[in-house]
ModelCIF file with pLDDT and N, C-alpha, C, O atoms, coordinates in Angstrom:
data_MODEL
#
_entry.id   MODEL 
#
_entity.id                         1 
_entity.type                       polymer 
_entity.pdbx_number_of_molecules   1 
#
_entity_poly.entity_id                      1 
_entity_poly.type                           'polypeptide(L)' 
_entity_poly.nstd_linkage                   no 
_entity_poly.nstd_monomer                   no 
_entity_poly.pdbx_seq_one_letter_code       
;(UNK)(UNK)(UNK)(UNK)(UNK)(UNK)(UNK)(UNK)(UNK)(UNK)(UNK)(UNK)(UNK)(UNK)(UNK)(UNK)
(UNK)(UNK)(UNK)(UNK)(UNK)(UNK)(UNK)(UNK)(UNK)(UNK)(UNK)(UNK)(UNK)(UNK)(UNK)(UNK)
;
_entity_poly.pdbx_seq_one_letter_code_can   XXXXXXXXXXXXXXXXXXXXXXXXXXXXXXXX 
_entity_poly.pdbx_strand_id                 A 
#
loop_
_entity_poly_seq.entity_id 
_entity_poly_seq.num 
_entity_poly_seq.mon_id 
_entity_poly_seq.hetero 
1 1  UNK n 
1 2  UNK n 
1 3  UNK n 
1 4  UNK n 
1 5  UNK n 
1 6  UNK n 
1 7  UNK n 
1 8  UNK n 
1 9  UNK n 
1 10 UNK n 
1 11 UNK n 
1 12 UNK n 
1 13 UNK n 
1 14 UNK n 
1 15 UNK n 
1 16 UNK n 
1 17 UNK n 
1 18 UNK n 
1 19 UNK n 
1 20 UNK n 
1 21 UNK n 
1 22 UNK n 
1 23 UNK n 
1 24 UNK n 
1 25 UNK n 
1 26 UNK n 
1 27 UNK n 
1 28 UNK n 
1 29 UNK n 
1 30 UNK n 
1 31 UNK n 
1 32 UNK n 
#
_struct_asym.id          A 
_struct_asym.entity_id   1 
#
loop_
_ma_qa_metric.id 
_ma_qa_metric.mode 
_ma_qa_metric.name 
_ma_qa_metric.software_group_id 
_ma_qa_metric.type 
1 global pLDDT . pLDDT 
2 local  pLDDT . pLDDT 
#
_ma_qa_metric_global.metric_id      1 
_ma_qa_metric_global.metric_value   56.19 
_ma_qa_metric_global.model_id       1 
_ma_qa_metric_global.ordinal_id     1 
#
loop_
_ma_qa_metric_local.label_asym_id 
_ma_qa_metric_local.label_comp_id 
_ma_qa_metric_local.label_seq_id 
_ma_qa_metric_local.metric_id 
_ma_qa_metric_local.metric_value 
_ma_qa_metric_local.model_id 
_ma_qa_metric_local.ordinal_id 
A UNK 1  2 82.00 1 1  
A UNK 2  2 83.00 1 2  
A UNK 3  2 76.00 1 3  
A UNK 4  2 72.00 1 4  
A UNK 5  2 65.00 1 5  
A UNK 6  2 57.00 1 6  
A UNK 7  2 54.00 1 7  
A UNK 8  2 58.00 1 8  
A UNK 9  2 65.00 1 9  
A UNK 10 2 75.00 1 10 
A UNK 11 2 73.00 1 11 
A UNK 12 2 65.00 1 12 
A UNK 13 2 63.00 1 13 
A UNK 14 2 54.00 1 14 
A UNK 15 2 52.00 1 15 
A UNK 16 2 51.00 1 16 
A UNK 17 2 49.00 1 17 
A UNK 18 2 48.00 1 18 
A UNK 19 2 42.00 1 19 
A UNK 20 2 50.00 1 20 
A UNK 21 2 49.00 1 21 
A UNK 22 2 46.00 1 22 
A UNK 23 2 51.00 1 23 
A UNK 24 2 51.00 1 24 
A UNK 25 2 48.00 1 25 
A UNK 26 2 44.00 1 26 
A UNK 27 2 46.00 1 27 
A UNK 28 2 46.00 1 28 
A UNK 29 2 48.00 1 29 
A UNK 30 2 50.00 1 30 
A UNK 31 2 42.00 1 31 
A UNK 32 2 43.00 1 32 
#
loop_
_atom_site.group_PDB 
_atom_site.id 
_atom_site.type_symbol 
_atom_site.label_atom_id 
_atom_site.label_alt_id 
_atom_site.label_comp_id 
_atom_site.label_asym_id 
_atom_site.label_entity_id 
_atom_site.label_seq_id 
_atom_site.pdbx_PDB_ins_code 
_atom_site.Cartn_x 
_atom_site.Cartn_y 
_atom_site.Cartn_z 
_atom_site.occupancy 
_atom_site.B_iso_or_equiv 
_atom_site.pdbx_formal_charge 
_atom_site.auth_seq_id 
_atom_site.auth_comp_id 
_atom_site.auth_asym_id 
_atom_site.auth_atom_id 
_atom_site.pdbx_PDB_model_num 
ATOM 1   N N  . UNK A 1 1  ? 0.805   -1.227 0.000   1.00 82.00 ? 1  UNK A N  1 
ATOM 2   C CA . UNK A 1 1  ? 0.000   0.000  0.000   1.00 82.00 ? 1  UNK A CA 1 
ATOM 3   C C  . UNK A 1 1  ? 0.838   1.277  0.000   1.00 82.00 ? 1  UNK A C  1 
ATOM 4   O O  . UNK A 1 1  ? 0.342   2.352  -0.336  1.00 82.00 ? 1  UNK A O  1 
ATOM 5   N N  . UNK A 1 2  ? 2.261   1.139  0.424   1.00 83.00 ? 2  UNK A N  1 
ATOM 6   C CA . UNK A 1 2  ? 2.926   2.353  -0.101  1.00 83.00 ? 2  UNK A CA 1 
ATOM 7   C C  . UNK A 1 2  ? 3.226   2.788  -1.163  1.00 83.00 ? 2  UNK A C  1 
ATOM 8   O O  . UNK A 1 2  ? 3.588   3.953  -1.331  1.00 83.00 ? 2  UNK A O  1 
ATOM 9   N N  . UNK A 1 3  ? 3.124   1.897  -2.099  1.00 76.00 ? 3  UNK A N  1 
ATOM 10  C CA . UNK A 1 3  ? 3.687   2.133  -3.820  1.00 76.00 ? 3  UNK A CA 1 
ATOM 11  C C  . UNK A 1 3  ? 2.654   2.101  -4.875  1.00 76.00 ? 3  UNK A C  1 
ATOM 12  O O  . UNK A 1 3  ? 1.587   1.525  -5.087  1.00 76.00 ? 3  UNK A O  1 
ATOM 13  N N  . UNK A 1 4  ? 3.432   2.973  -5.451  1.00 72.00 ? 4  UNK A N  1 
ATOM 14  C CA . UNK A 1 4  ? 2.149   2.917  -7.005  1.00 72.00 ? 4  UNK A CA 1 
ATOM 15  C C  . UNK A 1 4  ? 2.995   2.153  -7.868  1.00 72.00 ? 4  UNK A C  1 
ATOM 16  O O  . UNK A 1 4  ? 2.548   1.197  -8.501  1.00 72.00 ? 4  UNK A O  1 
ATOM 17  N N  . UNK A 1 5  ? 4.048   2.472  -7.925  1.00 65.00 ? 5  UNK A N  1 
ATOM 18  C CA . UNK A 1 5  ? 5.380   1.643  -8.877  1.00 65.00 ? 5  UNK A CA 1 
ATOM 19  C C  . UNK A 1 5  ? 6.801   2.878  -9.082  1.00 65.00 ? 5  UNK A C  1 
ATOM 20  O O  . UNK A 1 5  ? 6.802   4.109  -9.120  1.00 65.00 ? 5  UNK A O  1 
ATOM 21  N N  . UNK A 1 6  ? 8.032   1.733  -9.193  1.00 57.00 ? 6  UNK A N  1 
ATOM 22  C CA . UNK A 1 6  ? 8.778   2.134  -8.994  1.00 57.00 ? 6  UNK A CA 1 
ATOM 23  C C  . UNK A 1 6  ? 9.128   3.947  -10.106 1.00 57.00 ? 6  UNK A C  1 
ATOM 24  O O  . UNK A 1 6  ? 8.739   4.353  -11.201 1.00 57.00 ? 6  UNK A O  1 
ATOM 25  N N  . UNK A 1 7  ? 9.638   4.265  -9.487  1.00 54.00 ? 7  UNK A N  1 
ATOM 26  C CA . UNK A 1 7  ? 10.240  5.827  -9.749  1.00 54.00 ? 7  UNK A CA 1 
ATOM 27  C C  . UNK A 1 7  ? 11.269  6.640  -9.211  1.00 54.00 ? 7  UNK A C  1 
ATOM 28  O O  . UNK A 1 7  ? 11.867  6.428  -8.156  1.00 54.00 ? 7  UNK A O  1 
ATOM 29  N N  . UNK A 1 8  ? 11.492  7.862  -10.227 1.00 58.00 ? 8  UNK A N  1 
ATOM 30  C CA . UNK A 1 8  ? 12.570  8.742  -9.109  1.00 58.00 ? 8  UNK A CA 1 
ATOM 31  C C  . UNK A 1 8  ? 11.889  9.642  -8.906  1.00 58.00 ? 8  UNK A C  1 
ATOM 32  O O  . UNK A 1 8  ? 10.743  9.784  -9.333  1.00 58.00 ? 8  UNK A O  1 
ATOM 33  N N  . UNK A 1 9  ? 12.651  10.573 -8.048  1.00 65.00 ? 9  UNK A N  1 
ATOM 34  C CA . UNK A 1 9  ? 11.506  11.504 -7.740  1.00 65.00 ? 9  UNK A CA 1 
ATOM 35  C C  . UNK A 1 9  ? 11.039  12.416 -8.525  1.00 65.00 ? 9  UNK A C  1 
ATOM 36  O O  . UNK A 1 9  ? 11.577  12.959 -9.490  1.00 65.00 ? 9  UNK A O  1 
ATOM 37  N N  . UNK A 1 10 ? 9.883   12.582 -8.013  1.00 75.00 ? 10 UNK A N  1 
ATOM 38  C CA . UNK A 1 10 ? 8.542   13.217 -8.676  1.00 75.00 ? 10 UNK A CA 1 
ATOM 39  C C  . UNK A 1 10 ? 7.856   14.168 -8.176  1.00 75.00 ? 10 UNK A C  1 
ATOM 40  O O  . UNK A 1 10 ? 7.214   13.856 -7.174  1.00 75.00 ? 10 UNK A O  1 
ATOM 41  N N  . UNK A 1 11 ? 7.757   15.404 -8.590  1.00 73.00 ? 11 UNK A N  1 
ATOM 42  C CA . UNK A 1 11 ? 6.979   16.634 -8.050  1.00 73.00 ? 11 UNK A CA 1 
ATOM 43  C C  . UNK A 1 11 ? 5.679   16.846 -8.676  1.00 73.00 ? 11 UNK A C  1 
ATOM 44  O O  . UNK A 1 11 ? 5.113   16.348 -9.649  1.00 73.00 ? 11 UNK A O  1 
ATOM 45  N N  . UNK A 1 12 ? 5.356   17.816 -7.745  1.00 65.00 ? 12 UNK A N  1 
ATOM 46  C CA . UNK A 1 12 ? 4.136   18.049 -7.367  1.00 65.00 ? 12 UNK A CA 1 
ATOM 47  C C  . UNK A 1 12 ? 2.936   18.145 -8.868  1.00 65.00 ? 12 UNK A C  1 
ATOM 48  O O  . UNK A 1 12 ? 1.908   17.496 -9.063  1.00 65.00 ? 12 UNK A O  1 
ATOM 49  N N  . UNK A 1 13 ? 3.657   19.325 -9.810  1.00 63.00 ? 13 UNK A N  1 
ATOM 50  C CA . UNK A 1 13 ? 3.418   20.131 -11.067 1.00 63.00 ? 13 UNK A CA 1 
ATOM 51  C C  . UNK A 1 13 ? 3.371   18.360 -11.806 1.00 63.00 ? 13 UNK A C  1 
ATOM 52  O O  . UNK A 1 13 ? 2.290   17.915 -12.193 1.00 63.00 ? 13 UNK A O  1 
ATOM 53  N N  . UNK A 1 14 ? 4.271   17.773 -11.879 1.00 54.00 ? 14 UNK A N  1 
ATOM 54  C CA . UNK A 1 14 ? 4.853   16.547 -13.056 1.00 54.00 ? 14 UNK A CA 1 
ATOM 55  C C  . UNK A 1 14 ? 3.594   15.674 -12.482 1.00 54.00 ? 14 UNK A C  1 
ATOM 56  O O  . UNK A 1 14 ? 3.013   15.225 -13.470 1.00 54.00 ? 14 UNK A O  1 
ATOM 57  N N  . UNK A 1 15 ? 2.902   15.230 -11.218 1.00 52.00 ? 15 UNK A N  1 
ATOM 58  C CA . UNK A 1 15 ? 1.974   14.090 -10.628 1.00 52.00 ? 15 UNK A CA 1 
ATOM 59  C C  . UNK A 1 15 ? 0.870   15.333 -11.133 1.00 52.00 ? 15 UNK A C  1 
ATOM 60  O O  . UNK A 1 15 ? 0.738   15.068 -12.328 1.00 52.00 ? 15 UNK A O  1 
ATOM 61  N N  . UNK A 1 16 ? 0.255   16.203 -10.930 1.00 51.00 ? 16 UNK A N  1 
ATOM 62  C CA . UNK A 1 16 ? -0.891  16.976 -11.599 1.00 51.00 ? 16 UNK A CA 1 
ATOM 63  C C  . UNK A 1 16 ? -1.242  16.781 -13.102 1.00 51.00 ? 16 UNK A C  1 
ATOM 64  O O  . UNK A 1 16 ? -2.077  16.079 -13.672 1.00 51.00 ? 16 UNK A O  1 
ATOM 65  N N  . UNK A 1 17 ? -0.356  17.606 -13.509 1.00 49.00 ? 17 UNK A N  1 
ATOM 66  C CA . UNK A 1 17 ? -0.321  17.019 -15.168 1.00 49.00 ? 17 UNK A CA 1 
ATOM 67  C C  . UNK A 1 17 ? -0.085  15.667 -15.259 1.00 49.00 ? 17 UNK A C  1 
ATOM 68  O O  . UNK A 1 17 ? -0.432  15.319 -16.388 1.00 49.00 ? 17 UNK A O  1 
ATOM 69  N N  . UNK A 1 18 ? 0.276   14.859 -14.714 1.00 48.00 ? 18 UNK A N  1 
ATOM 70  C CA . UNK A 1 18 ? -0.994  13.209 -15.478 1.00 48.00 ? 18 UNK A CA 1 
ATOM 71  C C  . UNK A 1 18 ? -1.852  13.134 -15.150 1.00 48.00 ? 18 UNK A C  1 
ATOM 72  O O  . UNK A 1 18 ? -2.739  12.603 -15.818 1.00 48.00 ? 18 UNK A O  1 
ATOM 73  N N  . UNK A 1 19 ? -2.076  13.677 -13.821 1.00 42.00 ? 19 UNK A N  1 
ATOM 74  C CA . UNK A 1 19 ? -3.773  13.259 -13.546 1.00 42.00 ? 19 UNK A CA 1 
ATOM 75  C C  . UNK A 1 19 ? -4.491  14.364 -14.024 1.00 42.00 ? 19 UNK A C  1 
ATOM 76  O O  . UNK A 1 19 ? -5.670  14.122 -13.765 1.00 42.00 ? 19 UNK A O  1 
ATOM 77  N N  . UNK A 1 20 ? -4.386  15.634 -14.681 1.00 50.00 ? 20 UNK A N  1 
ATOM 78  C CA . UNK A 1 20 ? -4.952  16.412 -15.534 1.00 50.00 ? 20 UNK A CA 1 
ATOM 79  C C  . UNK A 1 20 ? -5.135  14.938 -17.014 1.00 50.00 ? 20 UNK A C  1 
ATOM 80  O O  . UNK A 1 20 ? -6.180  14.403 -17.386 1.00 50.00 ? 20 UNK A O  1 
ATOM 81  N N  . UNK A 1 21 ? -3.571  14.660 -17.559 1.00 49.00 ? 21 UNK A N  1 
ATOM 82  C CA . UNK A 1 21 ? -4.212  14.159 -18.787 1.00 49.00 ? 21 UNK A CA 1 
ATOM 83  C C  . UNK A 1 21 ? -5.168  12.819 -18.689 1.00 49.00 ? 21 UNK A C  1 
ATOM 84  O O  . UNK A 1 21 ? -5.955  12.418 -19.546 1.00 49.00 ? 21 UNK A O  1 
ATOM 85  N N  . UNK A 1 22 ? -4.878  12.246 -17.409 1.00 46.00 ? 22 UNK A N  1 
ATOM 86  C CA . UNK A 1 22 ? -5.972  10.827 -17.298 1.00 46.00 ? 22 UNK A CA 1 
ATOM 87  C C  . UNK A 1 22 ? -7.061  11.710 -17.499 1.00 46.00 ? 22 UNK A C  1 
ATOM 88  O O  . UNK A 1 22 ? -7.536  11.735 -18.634 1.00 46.00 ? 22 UNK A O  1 
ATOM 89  N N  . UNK A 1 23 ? -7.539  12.419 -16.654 1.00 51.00 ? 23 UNK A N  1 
ATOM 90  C CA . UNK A 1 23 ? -9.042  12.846 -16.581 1.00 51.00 ? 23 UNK A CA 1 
ATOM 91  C C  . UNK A 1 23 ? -9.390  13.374 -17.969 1.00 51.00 ? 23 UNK A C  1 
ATOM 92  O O  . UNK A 1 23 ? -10.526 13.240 -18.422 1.00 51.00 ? 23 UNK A O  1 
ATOM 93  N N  . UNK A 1 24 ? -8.397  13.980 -18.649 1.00 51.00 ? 24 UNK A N  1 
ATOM 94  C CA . UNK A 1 24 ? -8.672  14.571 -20.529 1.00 51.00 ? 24 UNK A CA 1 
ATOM 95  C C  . UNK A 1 24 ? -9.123  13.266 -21.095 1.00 51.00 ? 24 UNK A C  1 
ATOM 96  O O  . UNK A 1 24 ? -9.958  13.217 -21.998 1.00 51.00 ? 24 UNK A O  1 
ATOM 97  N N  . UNK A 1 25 ? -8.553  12.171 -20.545 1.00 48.00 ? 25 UNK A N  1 
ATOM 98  C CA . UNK A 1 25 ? -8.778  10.993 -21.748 1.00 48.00 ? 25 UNK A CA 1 
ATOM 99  C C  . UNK A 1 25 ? -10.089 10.384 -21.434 1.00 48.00 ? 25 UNK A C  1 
ATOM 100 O O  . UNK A 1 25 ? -10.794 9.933  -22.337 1.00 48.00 ? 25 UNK A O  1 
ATOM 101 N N  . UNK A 1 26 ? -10.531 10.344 -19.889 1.00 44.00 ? 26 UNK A N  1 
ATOM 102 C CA . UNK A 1 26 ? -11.414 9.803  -19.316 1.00 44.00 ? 26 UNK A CA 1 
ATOM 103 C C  . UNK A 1 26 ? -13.094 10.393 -20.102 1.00 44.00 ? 26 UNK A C  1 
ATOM 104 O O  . UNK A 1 26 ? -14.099 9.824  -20.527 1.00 44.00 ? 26 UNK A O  1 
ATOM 105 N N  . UNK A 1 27 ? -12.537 12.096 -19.933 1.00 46.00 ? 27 UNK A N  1 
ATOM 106 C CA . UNK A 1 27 ? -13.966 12.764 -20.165 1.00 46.00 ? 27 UNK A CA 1 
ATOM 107 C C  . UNK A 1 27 ? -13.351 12.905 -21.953 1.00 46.00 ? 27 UNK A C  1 
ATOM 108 O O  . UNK A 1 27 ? -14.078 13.778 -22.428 1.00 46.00 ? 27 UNK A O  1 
ATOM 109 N N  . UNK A 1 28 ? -13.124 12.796 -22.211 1.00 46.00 ? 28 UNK A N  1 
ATOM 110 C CA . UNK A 1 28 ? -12.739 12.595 -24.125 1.00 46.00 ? 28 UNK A CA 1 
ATOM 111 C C  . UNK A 1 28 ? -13.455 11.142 -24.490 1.00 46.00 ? 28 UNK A C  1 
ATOM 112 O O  . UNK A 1 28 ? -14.168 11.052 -25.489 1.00 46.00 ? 28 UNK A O  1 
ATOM 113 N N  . UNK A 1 29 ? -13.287 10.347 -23.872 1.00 48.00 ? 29 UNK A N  1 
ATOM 114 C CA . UNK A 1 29 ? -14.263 8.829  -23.443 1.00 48.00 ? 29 UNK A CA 1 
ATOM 115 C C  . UNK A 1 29 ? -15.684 9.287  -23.647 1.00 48.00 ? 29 UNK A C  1 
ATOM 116 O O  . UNK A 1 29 ? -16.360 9.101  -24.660 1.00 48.00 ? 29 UNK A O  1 
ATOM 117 N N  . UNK A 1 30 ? -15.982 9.805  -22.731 1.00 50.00 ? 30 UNK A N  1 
ATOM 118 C CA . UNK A 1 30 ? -17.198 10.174 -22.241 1.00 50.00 ? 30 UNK A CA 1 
ATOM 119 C C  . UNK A 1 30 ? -17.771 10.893 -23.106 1.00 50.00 ? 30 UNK A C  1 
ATOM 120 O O  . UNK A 1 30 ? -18.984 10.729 -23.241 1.00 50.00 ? 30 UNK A O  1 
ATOM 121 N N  . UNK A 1 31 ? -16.976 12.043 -24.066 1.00 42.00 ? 31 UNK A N  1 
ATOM 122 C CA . UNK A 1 31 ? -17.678 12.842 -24.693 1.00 42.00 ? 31 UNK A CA 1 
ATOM 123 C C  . UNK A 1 31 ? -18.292 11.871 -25.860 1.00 42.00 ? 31 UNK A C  1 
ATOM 124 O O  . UNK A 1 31 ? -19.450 11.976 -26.265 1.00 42.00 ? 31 UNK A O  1 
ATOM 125 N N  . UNK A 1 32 ? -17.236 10.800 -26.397 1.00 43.00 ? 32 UNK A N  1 
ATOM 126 C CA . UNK A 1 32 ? -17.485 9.966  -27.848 1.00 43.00 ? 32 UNK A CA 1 
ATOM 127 C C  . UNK A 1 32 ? -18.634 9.107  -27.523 1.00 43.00 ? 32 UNK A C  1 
ATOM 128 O O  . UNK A 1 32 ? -19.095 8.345  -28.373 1.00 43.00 ? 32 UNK A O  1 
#
């Protein structure tokens, strides 16, 4: 439960913007 998978480190701005683009692809899904 501590890991998502291995990495180096990772900030704040770089973990937002993917979960900005998951949610683009999610509701881009949704729109089709």
């Amino acid at each position: 439960e501590e890991i998502s998978d291995s990495h180096t480190t990772q900030f704040q701005a770089d973990i937002n913007e993917q979960l900005k683009k998951k949610q683009s692809k999610v509701t881009g899904k949704n729109v089709f």
